[in-house]
C-alpha atoms as a PDB file:
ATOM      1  CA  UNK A   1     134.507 118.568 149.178  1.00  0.00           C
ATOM      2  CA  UNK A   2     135.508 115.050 148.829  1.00  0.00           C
ATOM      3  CA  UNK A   3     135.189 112.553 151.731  1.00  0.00           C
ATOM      4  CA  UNK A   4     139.150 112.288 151.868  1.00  0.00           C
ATOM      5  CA  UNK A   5     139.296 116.507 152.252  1.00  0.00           C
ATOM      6  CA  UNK A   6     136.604 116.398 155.076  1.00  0.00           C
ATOM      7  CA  UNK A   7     138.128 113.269 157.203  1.00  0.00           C
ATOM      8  CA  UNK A   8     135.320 111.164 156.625  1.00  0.00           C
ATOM      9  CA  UNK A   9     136.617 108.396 155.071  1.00  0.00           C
ATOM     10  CA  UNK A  10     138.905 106.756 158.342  1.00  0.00           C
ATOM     11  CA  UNK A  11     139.202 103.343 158.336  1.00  0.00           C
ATOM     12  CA  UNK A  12     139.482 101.616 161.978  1.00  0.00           C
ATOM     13  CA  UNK A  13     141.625  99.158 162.777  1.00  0.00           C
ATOM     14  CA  UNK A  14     140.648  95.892 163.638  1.00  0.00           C
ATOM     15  CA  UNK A  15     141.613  94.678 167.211  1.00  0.00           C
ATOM     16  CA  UNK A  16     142.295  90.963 166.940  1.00  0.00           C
ATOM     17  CA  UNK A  17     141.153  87.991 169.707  1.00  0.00           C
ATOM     18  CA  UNK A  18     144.721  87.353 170.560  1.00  0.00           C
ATOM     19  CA  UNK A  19     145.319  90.962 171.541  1.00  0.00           C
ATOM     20  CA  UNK A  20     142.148  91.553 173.312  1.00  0.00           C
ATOM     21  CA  UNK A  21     143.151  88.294 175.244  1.00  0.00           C
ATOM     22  CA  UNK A  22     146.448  89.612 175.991  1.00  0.00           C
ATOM     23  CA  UNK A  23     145.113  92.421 178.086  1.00  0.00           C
ATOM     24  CA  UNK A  24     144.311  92.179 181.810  1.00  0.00           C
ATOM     25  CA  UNK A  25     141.252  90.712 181.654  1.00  0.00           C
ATOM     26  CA  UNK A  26     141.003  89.677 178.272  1.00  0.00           C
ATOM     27  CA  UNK A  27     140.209  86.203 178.258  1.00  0.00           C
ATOM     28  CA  UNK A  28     137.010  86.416 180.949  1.00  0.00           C
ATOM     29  CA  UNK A  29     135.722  89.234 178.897  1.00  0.00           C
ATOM     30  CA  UNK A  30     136.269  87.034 175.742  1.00  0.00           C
ATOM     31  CA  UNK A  31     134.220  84.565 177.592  1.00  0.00           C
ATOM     32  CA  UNK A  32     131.712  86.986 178.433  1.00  0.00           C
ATOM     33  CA  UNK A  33     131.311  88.493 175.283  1.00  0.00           C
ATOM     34  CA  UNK A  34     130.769  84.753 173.559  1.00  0.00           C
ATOM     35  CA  UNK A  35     127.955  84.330 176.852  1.00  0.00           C
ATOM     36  CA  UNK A  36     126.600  87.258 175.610  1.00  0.00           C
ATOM     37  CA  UNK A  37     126.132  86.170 172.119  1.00  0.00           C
ATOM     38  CA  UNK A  38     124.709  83.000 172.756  1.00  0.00           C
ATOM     39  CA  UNK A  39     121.966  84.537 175.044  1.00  0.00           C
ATOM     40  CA  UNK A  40     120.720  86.721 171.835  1.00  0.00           C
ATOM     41  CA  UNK A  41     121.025  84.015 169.659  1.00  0.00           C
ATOM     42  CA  UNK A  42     123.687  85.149 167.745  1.00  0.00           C
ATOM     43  CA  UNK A  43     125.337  81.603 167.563  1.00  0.00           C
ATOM     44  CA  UNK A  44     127.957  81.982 164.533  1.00  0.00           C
ATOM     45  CA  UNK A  45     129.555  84.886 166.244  1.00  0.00           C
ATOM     46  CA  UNK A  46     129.796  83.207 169.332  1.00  0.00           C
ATOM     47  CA  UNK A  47     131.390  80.016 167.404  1.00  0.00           C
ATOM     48  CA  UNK A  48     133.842  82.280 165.761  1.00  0.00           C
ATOM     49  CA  UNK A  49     134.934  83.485 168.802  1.00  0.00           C
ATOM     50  CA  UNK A  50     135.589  80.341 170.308  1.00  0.00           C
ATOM     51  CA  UNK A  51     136.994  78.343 167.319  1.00  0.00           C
ATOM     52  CA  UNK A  52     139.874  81.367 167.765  1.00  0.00           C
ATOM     53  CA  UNK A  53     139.939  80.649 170.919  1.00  0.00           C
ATOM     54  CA  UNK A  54     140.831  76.890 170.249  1.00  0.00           C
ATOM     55  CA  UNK A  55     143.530  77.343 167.716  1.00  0.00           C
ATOM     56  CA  UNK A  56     145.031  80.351 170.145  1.00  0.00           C
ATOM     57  CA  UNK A  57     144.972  77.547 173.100  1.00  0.00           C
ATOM     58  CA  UNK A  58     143.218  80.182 175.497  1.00  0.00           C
ATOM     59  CA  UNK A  59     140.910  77.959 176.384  1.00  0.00           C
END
């Protein structure tokens, strides 16, 4: 049985910044998340994060 016939191959659909920002919420758990990054020193996420941030003036 192939991975197609058995369901295993999904792909998942990528939620992007602007639409996680557009919820309720969105932008202090953005801000949050990024926090969260930084204190396990996980830097380049975080920077990611916020350079989208930026260019999406949700700053």
């Amino acid at each position: 049985m192939g991975c197609e016939q058995a369901g295993m191959h999904r792909h998942r659909e990528r939620i992007s910044l602007a639409d996680i920002a557009a919820q309720p919420g969105g932008i202090e758990a953005l801000q949050r998340r990024v926090h969260e990054l930084r204190s396990s020193g996980i830097d380049f996420a975080a920077n990611a994060i916020e350079r989208e941030m930026a260019a999406l003036n949700l700053r």
